[in-house]
Protein backbone atom coordinates (compact mmCIF):
# COMPACT_ATOMS: atom_id res chain seq x y z
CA UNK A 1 81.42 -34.81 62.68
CA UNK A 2 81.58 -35.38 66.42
CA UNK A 3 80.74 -38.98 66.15
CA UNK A 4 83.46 -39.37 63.22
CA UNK A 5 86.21 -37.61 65.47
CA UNK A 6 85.31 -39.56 68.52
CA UNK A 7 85.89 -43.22 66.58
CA UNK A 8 89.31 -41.19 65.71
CA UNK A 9 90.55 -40.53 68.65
CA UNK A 10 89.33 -43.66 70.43
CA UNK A 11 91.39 -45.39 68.50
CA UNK A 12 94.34 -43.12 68.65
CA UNK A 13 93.94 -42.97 72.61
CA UNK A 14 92.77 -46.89 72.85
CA UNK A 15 94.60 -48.51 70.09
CA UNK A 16 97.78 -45.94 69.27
CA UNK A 17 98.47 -44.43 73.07
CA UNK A 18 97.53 -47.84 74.63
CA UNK A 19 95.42 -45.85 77.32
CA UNK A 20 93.12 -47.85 79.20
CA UNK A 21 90.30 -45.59 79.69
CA UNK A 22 86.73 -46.97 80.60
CA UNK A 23 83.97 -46.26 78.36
CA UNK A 24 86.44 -44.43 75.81
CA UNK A 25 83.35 -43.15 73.39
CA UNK A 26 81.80 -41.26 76.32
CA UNK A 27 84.77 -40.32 77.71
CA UNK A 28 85.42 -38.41 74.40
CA UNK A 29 82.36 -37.78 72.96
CA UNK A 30 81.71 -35.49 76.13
CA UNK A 31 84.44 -33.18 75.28
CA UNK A 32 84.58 -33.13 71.61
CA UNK A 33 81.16 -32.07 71.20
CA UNK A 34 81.18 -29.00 72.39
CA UNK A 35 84.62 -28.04 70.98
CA UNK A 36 83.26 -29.25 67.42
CA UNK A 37 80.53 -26.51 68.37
CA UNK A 38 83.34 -24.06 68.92
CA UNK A 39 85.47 -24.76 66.04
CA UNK A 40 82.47 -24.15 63.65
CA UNK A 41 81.06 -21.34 65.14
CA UNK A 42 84.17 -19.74 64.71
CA UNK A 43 85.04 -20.61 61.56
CA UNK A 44 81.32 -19.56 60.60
CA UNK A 45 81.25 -16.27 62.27
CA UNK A 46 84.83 -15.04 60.96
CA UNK A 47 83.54 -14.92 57.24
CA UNK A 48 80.06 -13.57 58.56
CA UNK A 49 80.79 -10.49 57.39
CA UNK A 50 83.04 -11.17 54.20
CA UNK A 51 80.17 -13.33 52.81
CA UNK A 52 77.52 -11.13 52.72
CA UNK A 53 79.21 -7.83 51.10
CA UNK A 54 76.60 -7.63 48.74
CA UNK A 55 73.82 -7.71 51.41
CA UNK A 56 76.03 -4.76 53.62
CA UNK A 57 76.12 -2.29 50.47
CA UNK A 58 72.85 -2.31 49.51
CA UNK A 59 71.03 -2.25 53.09
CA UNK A 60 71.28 -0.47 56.53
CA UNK A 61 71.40 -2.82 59.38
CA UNK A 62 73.26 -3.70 62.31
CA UNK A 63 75.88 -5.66 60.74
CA UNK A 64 76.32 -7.25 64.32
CA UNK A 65 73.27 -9.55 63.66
CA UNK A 66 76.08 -11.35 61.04
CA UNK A 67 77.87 -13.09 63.53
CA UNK A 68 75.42 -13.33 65.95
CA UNK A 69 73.11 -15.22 63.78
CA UNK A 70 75.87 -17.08 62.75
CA UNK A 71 76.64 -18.22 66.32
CA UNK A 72 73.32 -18.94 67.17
CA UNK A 73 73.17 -21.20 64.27
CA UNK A 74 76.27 -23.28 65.34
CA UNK A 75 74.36 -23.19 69.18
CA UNK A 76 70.80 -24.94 67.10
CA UNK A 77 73.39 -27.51 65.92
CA UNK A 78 75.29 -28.22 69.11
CA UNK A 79 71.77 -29.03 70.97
CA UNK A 80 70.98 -31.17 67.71
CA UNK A 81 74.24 -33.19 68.45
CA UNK A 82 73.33 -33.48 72.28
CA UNK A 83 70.82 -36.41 70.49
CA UNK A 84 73.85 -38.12 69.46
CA UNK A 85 75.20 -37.96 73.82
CA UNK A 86 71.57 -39.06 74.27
CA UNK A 87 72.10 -42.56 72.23
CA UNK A 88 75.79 -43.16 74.00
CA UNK A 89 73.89 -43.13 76.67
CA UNK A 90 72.15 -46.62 75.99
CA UNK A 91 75.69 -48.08 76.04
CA UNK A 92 76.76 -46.54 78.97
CA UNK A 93 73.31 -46.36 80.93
CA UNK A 94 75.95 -46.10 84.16
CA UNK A 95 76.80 -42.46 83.46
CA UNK A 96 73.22 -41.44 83.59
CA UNK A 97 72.84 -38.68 86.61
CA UNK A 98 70.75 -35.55 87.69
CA UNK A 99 74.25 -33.42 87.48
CA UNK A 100 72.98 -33.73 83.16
CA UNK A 101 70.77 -30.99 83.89
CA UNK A 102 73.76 -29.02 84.08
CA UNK A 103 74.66 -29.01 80.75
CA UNK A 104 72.96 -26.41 79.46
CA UNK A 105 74.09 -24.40 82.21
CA UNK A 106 77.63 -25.04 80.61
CA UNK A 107 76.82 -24.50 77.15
CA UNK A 108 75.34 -20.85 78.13
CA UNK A 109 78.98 -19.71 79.62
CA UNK A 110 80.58 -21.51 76.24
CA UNK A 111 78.13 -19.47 74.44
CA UNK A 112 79.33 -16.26 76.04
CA UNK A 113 82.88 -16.64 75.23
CA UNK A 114 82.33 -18.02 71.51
CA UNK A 115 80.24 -14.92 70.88
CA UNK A 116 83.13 -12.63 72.32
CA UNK A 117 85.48 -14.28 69.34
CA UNK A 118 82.88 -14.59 66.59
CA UNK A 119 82.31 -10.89 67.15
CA UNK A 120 86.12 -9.65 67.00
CA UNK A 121 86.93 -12.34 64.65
CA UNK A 122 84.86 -11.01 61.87
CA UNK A 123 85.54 -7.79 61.95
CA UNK A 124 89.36 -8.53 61.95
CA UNK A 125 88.95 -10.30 58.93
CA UNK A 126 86.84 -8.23 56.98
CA UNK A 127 89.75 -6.29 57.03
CA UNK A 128 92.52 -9.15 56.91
CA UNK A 129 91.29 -11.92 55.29
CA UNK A 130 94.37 -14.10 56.30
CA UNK A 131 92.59 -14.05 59.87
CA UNK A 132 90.40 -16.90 58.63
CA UNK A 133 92.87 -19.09 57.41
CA UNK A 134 95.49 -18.22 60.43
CA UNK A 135 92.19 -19.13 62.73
CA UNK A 136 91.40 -22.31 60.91
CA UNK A 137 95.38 -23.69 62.35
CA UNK A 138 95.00 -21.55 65.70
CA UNK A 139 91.54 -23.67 66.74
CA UNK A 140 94.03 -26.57 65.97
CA UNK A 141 96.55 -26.07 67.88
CA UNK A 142 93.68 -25.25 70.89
CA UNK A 143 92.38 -28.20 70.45
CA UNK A 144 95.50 -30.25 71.76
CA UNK A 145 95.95 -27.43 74.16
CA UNK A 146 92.56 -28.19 75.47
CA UNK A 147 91.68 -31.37 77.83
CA UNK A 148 89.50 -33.02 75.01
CA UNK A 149 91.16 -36.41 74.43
CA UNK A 150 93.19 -36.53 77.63
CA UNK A 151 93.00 -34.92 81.24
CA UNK A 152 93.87 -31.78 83.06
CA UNK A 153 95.54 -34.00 85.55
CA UNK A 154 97.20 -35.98 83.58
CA UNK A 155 99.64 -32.91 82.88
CA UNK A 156 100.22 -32.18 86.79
CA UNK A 157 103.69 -32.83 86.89
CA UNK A 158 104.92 -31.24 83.36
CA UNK A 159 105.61 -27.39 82.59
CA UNK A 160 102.09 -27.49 80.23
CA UNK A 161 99.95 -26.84 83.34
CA UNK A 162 100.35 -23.48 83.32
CA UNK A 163 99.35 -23.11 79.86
CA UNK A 164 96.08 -25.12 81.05
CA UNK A 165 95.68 -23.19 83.78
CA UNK A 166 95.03 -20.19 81.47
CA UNK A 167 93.20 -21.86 78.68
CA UNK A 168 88.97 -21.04 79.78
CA UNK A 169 88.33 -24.36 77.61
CA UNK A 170 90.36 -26.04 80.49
CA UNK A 171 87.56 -25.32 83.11
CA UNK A 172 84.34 -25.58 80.21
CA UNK A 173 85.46 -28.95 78.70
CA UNK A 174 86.25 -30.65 82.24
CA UNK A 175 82.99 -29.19 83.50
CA UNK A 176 81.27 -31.06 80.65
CA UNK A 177 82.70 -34.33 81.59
CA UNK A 178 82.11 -33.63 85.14
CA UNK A 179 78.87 -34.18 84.18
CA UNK A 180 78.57 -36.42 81.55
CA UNK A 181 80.93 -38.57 82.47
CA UNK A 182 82.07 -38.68 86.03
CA UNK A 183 78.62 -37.71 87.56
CA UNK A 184 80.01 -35.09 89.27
CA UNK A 185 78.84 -30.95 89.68
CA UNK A 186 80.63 -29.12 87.26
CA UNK A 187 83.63 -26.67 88.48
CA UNK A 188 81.25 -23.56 89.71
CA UNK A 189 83.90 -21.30 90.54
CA UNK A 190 86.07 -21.81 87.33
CA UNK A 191 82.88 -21.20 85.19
CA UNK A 192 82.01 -17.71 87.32
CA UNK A 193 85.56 -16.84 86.82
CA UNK A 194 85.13 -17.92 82.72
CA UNK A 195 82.04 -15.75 82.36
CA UNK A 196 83.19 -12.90 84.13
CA UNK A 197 85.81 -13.00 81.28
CA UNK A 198 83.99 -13.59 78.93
CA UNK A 199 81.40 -11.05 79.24
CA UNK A 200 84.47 -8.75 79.17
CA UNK A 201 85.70 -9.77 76.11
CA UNK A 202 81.89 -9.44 75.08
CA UNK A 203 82.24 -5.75 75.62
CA UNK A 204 85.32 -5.20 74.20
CA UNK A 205 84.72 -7.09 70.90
CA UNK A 206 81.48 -5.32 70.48
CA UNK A 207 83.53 -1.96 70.88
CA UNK A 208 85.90 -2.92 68.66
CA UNK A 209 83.59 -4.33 66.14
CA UNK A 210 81.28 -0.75 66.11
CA UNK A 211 84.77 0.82 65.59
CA UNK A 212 85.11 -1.21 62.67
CA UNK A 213 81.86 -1.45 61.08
CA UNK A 214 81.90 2.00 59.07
CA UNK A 215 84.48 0.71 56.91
CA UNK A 216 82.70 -2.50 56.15
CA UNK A 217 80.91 -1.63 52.61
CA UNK A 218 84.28 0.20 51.36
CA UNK A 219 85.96 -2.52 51.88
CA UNK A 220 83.63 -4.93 50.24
């Protein structure tokens, strides 16, 4: 999928957009990889729950492991698909740096805030299953929020900055390409400031999910 979407939008950003960007596939392949890892560990986690009703009547067990699990699945593929950076890499041999390293570093503070959302997004929608279709357009509409095809920069000047500004996949995807692109440390203080938030969020969508969680085999 992440190879797929990165021949997509090289073309739309080479061929449609006329952008003249150097080494395109890396360029894009550096962002869209871990937002593909995003997207489908949402879209896993939010029927987590719903999937497995059968499972939740008949045995007692933390029902948090659903969306965890899930998660952590999505996380096995995302470090599968880092194979895929690996190979770009023998086209673009330039981009090679230590700052690499870092990426797992990166993927641990993505992993933080995904969990936060897996959690409250399944229990939402064990109780309102629209939540996984309204999520499915939502994580579109993100996406082209999110610097993945273009840059933060390149928005400087327009009233959309501010909505980057508060978007934490601002700060994670440009620390990706910091270094898998540009060579460059990723943005420390942006990513403290992400996980602090996140790890909030972590709390609160555990709470909220505990709340929840009493209702789940009536419901199913």
């Amino acid at each position: 999928d992440p190879f797929f979407s990165m021949a997509i939008y090289s073309i739309l950003v080479t061929v449609v957009f006329q952008r003249s960007i150097v080494d395109a596939p890396l360029f894009l392949f550096a962002a869209i990889l871990p937002w593909q890892w995003f997207q489908t560990s949402l879209m896993a986690a939010a029927t987590s729950v719903t999937g497995r009703g059968n499972l939740i009547r008949q045995i007692q067990f933390p029902k948090l492991v659903l969306p965890a699990a899930s998660t952590v699945a999505e996380t096995l593929t995302f470090f599968f698909g880092l194979l895929s950076l690996a190979l770009l890499y023998l086209l673009y041999p330039s981009h090679v740096s230590p700052w690499l390293l870092m990426i797992p570093v990166i993927a641990a503070v993505q992993f933080v805030f995904t969990l936060a959302l897996a959690i409250l997004f399944s229990a939402l929608n064990t109780f309102y299953r629209d939540v996984q279709n309204l999520l499915r357009h939502v994580i579109r509409i993100w996406f082209y929020m999110s610097p993945a095809i273009y840059l933060a920069s390149d928005l400087k000047g327009s009233g959309f900055r501010y909505v980057l500004a508060l978007n934490p996949f601002t700060y994670i995807l440009t620390s990706y390409r910091n270094v898998a692109y540009y060579k460059v440390a990723p943005d420390w203080v942006a990513l403290a400031v992400v996980l602090v938030i996140s790890l909030v969020l972590l709390t609160l969508s555990i709470w909220v999910f505990k709340r929840l969680e009493t209702g789940f085999a009536k419901i199913l």
